[in-house]
PDB file of N, CA and C in Angstrom:
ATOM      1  N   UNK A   1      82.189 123.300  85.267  1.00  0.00           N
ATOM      2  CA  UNK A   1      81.424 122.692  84.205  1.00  0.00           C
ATOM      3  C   UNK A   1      81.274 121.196  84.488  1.00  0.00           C
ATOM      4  N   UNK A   2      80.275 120.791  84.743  1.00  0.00           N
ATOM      5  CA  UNK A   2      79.765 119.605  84.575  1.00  0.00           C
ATOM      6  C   UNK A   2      80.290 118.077  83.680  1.00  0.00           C
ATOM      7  N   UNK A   3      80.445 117.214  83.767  1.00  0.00           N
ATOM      8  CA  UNK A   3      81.099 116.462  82.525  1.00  0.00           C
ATOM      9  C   UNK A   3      79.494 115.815  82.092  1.00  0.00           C
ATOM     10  N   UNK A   4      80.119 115.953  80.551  1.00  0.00           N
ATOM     11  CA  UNK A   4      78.812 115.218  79.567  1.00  0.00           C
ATOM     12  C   UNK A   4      78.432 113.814  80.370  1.00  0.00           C
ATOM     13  N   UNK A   5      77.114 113.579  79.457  1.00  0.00           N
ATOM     14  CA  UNK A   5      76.475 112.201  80.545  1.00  0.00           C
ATOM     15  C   UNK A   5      76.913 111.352  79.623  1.00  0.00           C
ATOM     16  N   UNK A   6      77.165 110.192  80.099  1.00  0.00           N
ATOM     17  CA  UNK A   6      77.526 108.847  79.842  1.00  0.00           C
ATOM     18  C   UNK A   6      76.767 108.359  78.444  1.00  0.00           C
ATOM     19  N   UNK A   7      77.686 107.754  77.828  1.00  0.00           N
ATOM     20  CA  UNK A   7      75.905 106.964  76.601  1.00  0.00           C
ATOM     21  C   UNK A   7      76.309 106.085  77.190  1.00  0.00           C
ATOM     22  N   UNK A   8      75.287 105.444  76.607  1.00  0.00           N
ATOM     23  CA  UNK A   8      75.165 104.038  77.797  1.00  0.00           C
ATOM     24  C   UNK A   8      74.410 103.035  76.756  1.00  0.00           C
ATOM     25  N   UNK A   9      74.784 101.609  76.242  1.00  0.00           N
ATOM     26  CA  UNK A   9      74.460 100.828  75.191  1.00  0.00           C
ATOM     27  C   UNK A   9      74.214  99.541  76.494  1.00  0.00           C
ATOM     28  N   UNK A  10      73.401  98.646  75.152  1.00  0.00           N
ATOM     29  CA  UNK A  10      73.676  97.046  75.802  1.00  0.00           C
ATOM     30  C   UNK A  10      74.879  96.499  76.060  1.00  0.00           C
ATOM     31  N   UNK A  11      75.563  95.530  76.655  1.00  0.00           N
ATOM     32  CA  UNK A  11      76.977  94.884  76.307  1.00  0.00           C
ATOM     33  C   UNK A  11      78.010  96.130  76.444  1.00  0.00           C
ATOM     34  N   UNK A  12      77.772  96.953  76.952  1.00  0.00           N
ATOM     35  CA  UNK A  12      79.012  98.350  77.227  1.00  0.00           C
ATOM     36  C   UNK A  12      79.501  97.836  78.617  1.00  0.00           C
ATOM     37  N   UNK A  13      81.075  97.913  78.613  1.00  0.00           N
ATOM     38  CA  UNK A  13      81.746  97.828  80.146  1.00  0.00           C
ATOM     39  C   UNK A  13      82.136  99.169  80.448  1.00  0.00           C
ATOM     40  N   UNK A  14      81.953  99.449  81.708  1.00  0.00           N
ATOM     41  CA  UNK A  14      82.078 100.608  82.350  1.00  0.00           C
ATOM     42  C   UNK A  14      83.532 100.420  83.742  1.00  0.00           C
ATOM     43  N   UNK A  15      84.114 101.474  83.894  1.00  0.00           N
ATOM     44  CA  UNK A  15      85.074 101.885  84.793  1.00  0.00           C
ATOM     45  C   UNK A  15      84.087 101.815  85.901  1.00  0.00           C
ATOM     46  N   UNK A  16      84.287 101.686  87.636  1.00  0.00           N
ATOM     47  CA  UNK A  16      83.586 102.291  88.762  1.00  0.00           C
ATOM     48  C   UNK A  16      84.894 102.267  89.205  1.00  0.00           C
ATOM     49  N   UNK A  17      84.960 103.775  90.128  1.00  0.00           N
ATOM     50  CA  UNK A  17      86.275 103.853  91.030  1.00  0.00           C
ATOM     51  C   UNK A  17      85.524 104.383  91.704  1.00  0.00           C
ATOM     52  N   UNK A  18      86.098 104.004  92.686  1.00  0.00           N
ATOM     53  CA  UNK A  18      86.019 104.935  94.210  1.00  0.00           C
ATOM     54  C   UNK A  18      87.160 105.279  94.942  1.00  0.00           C
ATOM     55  N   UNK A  19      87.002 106.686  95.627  1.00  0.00           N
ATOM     56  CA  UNK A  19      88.292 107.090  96.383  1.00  0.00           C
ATOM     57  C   UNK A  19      87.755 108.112  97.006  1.00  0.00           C
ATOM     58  N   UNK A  20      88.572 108.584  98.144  1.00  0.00           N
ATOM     59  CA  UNK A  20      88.334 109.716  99.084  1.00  0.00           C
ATOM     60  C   UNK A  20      88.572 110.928  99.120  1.00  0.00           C
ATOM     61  N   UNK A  21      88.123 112.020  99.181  1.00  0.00           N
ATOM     62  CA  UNK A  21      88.850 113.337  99.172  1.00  0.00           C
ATOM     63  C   UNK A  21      89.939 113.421  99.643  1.00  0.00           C
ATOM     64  N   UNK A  22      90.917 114.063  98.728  1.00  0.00           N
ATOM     65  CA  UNK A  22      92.176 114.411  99.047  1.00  0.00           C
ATOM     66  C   UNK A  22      93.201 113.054  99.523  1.00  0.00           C
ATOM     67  N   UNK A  23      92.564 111.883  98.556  1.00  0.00           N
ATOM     68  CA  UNK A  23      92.974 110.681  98.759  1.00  0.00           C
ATOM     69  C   UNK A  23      93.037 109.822 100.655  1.00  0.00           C
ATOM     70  N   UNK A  24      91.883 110.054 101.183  1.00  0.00           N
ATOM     71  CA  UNK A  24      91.676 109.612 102.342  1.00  0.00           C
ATOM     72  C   UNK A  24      91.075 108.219 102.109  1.00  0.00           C
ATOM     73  N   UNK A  25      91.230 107.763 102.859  1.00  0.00           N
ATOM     74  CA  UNK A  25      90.671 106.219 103.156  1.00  0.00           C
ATOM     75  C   UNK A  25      89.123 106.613 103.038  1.00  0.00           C
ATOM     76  N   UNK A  26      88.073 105.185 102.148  1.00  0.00           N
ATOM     77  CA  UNK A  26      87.156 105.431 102.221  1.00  0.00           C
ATOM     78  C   UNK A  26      86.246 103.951 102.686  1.00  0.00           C
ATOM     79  N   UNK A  27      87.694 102.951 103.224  1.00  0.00           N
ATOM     80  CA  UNK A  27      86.373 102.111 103.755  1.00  0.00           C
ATOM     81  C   UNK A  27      87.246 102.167 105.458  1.00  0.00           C
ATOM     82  N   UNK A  28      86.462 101.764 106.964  1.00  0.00           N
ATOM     83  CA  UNK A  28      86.749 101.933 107.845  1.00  0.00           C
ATOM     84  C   UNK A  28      87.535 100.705 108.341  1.00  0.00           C
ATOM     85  N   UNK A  29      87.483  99.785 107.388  1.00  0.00           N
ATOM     86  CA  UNK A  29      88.849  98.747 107.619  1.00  0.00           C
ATOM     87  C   UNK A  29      88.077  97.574 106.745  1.00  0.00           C
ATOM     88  N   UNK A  30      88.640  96.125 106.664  1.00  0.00           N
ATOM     89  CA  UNK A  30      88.253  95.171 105.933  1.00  0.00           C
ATOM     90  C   UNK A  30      86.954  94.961 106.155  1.00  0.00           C
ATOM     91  N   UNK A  31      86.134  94.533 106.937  1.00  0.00           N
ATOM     92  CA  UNK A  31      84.953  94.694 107.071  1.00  0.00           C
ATOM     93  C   UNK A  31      84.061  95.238 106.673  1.00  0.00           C
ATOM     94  N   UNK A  32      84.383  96.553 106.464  1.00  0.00           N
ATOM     95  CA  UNK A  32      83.532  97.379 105.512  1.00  0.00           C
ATOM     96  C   UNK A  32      83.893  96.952 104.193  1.00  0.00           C
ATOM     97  N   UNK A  33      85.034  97.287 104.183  1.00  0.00           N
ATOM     98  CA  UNK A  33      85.383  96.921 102.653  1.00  0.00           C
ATOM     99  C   UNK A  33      84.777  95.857 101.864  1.00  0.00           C
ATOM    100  N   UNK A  34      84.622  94.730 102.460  1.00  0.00           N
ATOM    101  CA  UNK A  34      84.308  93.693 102.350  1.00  0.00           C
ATOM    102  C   UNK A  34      82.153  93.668 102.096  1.00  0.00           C
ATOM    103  N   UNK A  35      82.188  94.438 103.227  1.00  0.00           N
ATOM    104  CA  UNK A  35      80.054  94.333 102.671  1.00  0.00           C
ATOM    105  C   UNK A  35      79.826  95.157 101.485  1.00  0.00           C
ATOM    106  N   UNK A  36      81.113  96.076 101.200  1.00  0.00           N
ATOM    107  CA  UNK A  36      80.557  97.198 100.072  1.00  0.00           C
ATOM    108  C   UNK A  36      80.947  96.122  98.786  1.00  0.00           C
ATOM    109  N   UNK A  37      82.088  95.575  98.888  1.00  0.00           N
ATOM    110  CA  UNK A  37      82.372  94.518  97.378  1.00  0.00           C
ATOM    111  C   UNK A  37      81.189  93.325  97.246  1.00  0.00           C
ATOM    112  N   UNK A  38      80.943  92.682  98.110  1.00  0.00           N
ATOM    113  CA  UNK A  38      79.510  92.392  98.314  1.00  0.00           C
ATOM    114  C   UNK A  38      78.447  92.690  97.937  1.00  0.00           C
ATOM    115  N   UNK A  39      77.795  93.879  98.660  1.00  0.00           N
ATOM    116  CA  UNK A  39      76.889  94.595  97.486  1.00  0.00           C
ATOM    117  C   UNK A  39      77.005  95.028  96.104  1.00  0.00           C
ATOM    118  N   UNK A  40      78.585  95.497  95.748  1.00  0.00           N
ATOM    119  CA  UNK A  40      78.402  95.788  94.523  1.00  0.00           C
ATOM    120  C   UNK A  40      78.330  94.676  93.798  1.00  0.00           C
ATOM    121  N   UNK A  41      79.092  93.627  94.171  1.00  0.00           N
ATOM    122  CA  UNK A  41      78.687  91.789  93.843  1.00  0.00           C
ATOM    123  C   UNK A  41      77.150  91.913  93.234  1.00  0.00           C
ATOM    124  N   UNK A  42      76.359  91.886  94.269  1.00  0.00           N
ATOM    125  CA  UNK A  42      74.592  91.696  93.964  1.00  0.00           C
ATOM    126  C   UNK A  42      74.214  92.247  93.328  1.00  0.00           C
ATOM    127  N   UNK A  43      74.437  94.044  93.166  1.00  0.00           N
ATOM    128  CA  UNK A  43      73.819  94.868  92.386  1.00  0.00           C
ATOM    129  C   UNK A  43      74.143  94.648  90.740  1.00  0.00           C
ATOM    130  N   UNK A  44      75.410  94.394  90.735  1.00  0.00           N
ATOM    131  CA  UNK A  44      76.136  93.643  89.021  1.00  0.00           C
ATOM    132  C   UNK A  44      75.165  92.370  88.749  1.00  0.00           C
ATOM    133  N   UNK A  45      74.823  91.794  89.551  1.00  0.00           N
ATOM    134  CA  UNK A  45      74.017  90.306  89.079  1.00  0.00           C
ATOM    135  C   UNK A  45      72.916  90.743  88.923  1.00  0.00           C
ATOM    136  N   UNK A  46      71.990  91.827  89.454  1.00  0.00           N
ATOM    137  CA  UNK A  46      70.839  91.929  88.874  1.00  0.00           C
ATOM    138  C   UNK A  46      70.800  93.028  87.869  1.00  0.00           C
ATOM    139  N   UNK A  47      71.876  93.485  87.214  1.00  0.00           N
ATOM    140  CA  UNK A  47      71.549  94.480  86.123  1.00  0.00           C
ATOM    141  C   UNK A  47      72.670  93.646  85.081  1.00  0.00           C
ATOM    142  N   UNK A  48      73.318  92.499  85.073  1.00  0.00           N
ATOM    143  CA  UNK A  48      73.481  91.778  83.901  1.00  0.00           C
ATOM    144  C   UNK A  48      72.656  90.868  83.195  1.00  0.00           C
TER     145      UNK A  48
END
């Protein structure tokens, strides 16, 4: 079963997690890690 969809308001803070199946690593070392916090950086500035 599916989980219900999100409501979603103005001014609402939201959780984002990320993680790997079966708890595996999901960035390939700092570097990556680092362009993905980055982007999610940019993408937060243009939807606040």
């Amino acid at each position: 079963m599916a989980r219900k969809p999100r409501i979603e308001y103005k001014g609402a803070a939201y959780h984002v997690m990320s993680r790997g199946n079966g708890g595996a690593d999901i960035f390939y070392g700092d570097k990556d890690r680092h362009l993905f916090l980055e982007t999610l950086d940019e993408i937060c500035g243009r939807c606040a």
